[in-house]
N, C-alpha and C. Protein backbone atom coordinates (compact mmCIF):
# COMPACT_ATOMS: atom_id res chain seq x y z
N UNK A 1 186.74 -0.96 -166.00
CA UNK A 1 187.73 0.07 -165.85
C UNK A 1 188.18 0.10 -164.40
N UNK A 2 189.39 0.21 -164.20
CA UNK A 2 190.02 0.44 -162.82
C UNK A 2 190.87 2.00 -162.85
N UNK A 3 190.64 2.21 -161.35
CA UNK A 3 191.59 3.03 -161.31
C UNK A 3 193.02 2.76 -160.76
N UNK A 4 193.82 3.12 -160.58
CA UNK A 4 195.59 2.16 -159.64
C UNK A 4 195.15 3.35 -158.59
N UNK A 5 195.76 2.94 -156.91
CA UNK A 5 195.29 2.79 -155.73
C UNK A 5 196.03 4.42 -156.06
N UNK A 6 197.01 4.54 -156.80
CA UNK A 6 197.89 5.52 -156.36
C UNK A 6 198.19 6.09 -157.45
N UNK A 7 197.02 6.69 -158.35
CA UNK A 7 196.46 7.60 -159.30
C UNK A 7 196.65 8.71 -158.97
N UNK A 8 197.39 9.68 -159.70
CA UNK A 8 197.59 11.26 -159.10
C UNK A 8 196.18 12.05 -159.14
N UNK A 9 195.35 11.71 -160.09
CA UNK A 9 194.17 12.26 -160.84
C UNK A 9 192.42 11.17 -160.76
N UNK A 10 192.43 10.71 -159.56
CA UNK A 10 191.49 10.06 -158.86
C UNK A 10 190.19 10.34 -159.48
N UNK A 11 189.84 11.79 -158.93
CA UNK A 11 189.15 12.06 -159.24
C UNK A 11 188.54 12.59 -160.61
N UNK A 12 189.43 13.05 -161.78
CA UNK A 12 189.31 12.83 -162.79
C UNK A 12 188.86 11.65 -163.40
N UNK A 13 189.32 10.45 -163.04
CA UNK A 13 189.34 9.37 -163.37
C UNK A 13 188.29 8.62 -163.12
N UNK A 14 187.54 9.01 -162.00
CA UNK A 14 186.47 8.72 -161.66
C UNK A 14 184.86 9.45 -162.32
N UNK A 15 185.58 10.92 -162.83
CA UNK A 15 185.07 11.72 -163.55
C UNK A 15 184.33 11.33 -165.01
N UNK A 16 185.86 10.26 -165.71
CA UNK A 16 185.50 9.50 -167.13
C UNK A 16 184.82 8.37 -166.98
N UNK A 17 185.10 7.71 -165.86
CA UNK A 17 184.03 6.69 -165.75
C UNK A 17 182.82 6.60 -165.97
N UNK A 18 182.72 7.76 -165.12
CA UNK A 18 180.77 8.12 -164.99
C UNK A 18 180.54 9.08 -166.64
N UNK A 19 181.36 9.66 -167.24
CA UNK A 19 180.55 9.74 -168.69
C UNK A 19 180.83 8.72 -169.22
N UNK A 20 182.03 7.60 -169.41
CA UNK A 20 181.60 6.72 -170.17
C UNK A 20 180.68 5.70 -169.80
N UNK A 21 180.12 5.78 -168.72
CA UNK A 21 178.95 4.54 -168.00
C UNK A 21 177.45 5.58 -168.70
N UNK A 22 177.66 7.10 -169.30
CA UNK A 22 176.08 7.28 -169.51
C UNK A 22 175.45 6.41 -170.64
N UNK A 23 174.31 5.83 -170.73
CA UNK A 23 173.85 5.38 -172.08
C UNK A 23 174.10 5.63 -172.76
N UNK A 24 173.69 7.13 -173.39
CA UNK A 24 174.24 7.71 -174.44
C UNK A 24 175.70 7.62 -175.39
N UNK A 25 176.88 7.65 -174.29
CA UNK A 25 178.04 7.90 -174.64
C UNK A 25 178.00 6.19 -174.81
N UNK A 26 177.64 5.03 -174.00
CA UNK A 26 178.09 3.05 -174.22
C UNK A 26 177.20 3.45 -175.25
N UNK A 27 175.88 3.89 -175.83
CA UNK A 27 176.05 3.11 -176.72
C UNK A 27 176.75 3.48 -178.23
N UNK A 28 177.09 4.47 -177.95
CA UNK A 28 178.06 5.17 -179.10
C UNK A 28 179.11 4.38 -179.00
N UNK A 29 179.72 3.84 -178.60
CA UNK A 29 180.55 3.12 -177.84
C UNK A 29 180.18 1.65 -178.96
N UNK A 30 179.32 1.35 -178.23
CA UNK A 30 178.71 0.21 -178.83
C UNK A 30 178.70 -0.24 -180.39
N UNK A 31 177.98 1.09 -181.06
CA UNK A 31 178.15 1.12 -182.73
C UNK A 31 179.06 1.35 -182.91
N UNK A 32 180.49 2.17 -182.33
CA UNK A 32 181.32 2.26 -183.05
C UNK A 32 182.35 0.75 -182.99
N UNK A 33 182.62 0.02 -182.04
CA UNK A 33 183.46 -1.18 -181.73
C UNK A 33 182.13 -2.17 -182.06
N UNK A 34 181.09 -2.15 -182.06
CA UNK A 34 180.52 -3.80 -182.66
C UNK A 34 180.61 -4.69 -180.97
N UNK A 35 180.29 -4.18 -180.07
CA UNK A 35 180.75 -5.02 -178.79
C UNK A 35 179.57 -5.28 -177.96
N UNK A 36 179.22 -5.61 -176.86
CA UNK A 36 178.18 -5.25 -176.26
C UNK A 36 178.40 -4.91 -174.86
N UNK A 37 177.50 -4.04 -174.03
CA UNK A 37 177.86 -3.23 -173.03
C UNK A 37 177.03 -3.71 -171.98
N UNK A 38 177.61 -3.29 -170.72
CA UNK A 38 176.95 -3.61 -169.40
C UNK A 38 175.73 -2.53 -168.63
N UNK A 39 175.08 -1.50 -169.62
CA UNK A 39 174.67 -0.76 -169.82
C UNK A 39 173.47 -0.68 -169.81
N UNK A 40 171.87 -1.50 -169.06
CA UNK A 40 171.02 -2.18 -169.89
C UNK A 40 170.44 -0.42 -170.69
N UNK A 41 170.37 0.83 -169.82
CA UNK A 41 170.03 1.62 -170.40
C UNK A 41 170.04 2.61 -171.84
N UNK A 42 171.29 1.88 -172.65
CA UNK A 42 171.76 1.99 -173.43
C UNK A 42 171.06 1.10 -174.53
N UNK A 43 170.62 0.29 -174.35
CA UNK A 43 170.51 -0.76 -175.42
C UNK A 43 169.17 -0.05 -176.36
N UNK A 44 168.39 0.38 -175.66
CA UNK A 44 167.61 1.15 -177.24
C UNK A 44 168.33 2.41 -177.42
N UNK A 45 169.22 2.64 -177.80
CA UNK A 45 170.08 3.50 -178.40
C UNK A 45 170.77 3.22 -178.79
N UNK A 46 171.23 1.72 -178.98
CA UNK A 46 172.01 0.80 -179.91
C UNK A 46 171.79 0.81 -181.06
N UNK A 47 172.50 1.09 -182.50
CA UNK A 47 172.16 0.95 -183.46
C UNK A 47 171.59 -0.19 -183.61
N UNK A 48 170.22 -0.09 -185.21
CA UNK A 48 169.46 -1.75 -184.73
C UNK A 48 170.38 -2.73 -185.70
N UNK A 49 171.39 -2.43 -186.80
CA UNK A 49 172.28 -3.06 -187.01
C UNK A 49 173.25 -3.79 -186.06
N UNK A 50 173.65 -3.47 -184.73
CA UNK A 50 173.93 -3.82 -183.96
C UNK A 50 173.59 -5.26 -182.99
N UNK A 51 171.90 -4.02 -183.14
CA UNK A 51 171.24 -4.85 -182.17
C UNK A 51 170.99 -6.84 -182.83
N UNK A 52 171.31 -6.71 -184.35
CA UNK A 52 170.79 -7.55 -185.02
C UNK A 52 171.66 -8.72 -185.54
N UNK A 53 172.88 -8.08 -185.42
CA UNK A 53 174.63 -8.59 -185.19
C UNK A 53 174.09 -9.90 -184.24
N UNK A 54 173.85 -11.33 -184.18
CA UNK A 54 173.82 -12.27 -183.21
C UNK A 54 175.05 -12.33 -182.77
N UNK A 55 176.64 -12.04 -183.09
CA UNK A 55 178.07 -12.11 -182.64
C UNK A 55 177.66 -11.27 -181.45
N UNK A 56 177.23 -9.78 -181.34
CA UNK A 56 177.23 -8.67 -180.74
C UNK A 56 176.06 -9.29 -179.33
N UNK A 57 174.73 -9.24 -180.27
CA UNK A 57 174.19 -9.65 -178.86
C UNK A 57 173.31 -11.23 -179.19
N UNK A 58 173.88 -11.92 -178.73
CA UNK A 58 173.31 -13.12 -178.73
C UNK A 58 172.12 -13.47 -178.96
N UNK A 59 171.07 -14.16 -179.23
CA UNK A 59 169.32 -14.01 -179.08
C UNK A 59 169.17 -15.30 -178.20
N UNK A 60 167.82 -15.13 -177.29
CA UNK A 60 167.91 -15.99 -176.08
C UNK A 60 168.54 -17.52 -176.19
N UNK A 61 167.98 -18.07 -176.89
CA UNK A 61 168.24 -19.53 -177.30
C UNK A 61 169.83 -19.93 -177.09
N UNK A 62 170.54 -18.85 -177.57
CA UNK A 62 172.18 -19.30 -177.65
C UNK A 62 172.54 -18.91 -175.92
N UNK A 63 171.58 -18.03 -175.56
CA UNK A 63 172.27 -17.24 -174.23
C UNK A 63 171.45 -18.68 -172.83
N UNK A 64 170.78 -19.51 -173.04
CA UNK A 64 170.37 -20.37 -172.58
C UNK A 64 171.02 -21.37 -172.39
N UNK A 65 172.12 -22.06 -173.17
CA UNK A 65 173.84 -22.76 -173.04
C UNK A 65 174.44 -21.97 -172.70
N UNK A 66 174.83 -20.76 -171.96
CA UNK A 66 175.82 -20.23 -171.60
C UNK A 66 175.68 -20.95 -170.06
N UNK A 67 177.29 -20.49 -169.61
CA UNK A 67 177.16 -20.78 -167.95
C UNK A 67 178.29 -19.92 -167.18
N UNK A 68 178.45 -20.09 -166.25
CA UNK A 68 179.63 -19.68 -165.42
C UNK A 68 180.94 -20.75 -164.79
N UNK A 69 181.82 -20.34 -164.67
CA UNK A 69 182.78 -21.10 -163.97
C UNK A 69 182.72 -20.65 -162.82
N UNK A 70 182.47 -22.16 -161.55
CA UNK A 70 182.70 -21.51 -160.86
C UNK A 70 184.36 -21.53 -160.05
N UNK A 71 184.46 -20.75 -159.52
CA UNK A 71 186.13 -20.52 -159.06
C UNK A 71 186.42 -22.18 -157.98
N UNK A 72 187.86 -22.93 -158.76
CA UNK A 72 187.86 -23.57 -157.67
C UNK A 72 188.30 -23.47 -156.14
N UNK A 73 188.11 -24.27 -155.26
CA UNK A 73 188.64 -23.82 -153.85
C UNK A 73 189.63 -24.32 -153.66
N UNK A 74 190.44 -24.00 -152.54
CA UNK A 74 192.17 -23.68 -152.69
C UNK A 74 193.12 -25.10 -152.51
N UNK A 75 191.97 -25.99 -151.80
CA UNK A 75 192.69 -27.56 -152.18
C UNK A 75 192.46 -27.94 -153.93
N UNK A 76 190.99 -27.80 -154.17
CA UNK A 76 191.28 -27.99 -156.11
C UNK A 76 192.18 -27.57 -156.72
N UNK A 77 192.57 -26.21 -156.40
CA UNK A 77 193.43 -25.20 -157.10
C UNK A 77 194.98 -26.03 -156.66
N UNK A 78 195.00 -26.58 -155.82
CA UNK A 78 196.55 -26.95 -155.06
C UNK A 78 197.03 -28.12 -156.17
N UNK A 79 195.60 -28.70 -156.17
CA UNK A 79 195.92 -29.98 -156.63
C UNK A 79 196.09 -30.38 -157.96
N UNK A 80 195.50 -29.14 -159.03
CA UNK A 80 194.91 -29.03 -160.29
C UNK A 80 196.89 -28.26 -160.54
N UNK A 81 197.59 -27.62 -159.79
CA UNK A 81 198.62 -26.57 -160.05
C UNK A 81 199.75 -27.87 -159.95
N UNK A 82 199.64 -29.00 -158.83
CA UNK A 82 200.78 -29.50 -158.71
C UNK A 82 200.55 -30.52 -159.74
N UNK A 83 199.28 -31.23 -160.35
CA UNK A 83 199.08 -31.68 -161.24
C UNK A 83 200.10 -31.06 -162.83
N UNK A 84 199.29 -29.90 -162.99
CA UNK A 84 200.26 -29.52 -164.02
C UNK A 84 202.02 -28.91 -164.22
N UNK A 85 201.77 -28.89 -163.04
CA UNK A 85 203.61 -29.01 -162.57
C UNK A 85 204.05 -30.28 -162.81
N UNK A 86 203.82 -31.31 -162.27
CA UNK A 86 204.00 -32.93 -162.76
C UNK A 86 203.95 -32.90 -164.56
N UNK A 87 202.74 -32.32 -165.04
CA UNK A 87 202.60 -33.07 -166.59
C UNK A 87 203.69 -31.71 -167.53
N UNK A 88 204.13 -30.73 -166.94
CA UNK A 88 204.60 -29.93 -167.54
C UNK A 88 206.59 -30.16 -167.13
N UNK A 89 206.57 -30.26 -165.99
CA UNK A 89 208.54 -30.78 -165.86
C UNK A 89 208.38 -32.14 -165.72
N UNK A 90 207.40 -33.16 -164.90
CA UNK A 90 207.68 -34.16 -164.89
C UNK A 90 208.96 -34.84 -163.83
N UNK A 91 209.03 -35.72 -163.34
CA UNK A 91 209.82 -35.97 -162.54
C UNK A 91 211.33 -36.47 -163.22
N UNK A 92 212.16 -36.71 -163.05
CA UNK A 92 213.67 -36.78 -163.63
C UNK A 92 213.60 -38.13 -163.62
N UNK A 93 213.42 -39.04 -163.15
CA UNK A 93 213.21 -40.40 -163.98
C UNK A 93 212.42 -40.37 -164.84
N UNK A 94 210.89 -39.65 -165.22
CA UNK A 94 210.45 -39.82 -166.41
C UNK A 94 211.02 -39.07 -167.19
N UNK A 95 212.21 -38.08 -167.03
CA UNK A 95 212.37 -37.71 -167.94
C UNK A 95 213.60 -38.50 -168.66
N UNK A 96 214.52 -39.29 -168.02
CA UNK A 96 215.07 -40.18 -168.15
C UNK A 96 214.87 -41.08 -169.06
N UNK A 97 213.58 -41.81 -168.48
CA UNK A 97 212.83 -43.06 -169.26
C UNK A 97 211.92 -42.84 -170.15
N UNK A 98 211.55 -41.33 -170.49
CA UNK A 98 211.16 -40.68 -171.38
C UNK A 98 211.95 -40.68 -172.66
N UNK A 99 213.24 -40.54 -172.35
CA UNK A 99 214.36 -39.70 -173.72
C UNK A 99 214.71 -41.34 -174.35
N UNK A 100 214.68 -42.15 -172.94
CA UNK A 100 215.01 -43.68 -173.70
C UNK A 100 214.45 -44.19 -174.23
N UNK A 101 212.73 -44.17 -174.24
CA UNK A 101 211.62 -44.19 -175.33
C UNK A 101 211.62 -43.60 -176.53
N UNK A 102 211.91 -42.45 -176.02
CA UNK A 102 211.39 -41.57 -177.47
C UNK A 102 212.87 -41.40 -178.03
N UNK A 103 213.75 -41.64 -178.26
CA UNK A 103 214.85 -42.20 -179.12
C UNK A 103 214.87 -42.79 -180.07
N UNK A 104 214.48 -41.88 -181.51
CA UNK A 104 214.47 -42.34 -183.21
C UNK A 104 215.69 -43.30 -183.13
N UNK A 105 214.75 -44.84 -183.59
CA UNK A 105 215.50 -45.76 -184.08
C UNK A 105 216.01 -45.78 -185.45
N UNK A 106 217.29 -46.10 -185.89
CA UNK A 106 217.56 -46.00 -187.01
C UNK A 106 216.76 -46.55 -188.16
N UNK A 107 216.55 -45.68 -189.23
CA UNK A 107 216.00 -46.37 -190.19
C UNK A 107 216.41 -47.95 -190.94
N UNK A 108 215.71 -48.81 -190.74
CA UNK A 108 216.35 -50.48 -191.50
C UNK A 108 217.11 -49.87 -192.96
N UNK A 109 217.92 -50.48 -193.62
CA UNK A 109 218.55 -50.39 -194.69
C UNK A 109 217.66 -51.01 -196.20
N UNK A 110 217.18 -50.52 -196.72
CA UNK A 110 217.11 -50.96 -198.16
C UNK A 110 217.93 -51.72 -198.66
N UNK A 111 217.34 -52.63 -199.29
CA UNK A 111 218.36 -53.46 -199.52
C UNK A 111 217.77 -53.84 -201.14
């Protein structure tokens, strides 16, 4: 949840945060959407239908292949962006020598 820098009602807003961060209220939260929460205090108050949902909360084995991305740095990012700028417009001779390739040849005649 965010608040915008220039929220008339700040502190309200900051108000709902903190009841929807109590256990109680995530994990109501929780049974009612089927989701799982950042909450660990919540989790025995999770319905155990929930808890038993493997979609909802994973069991270790699957959570053991998980990983993170990590963010690339700003030459990868440069290079990975002008990359797909190239494979997405392409330069005007390939697109040229592109259209002259891919130009349906007429079908031969039956004869």
């Amino acid at each position: 949840m965010v608040i915008p820098a220039d929220a008339p009602n700040a502190d309200n807003a900051h108000a709902f945060i903190n009841y929807v961060l109590q256990p109680k209220v995530m994990a109501k939260i929780t049974n009612a959407v089927q989701y799982p929460n950042a909450v660990p205090d919540s989790l025995s108050l999770v319905s155990k239908e929930a808890m038993a949902d493997k979609d909802v909360f994973p069991p270790v084995e699957a959570l053991k292949n998980l990983y993170t991305v990590v963010p690339s740095s700003q030459a990868e990012q440069r290079t990975i962006s002008r990359t797909w700028t190239r494979i997405k417009g392409g330069s005007r001779r390939q697109q040229i020598l592109g259209r002259r390739t891919c130009r349906r040849q007429p079908r031969p005649q039956r004869r």
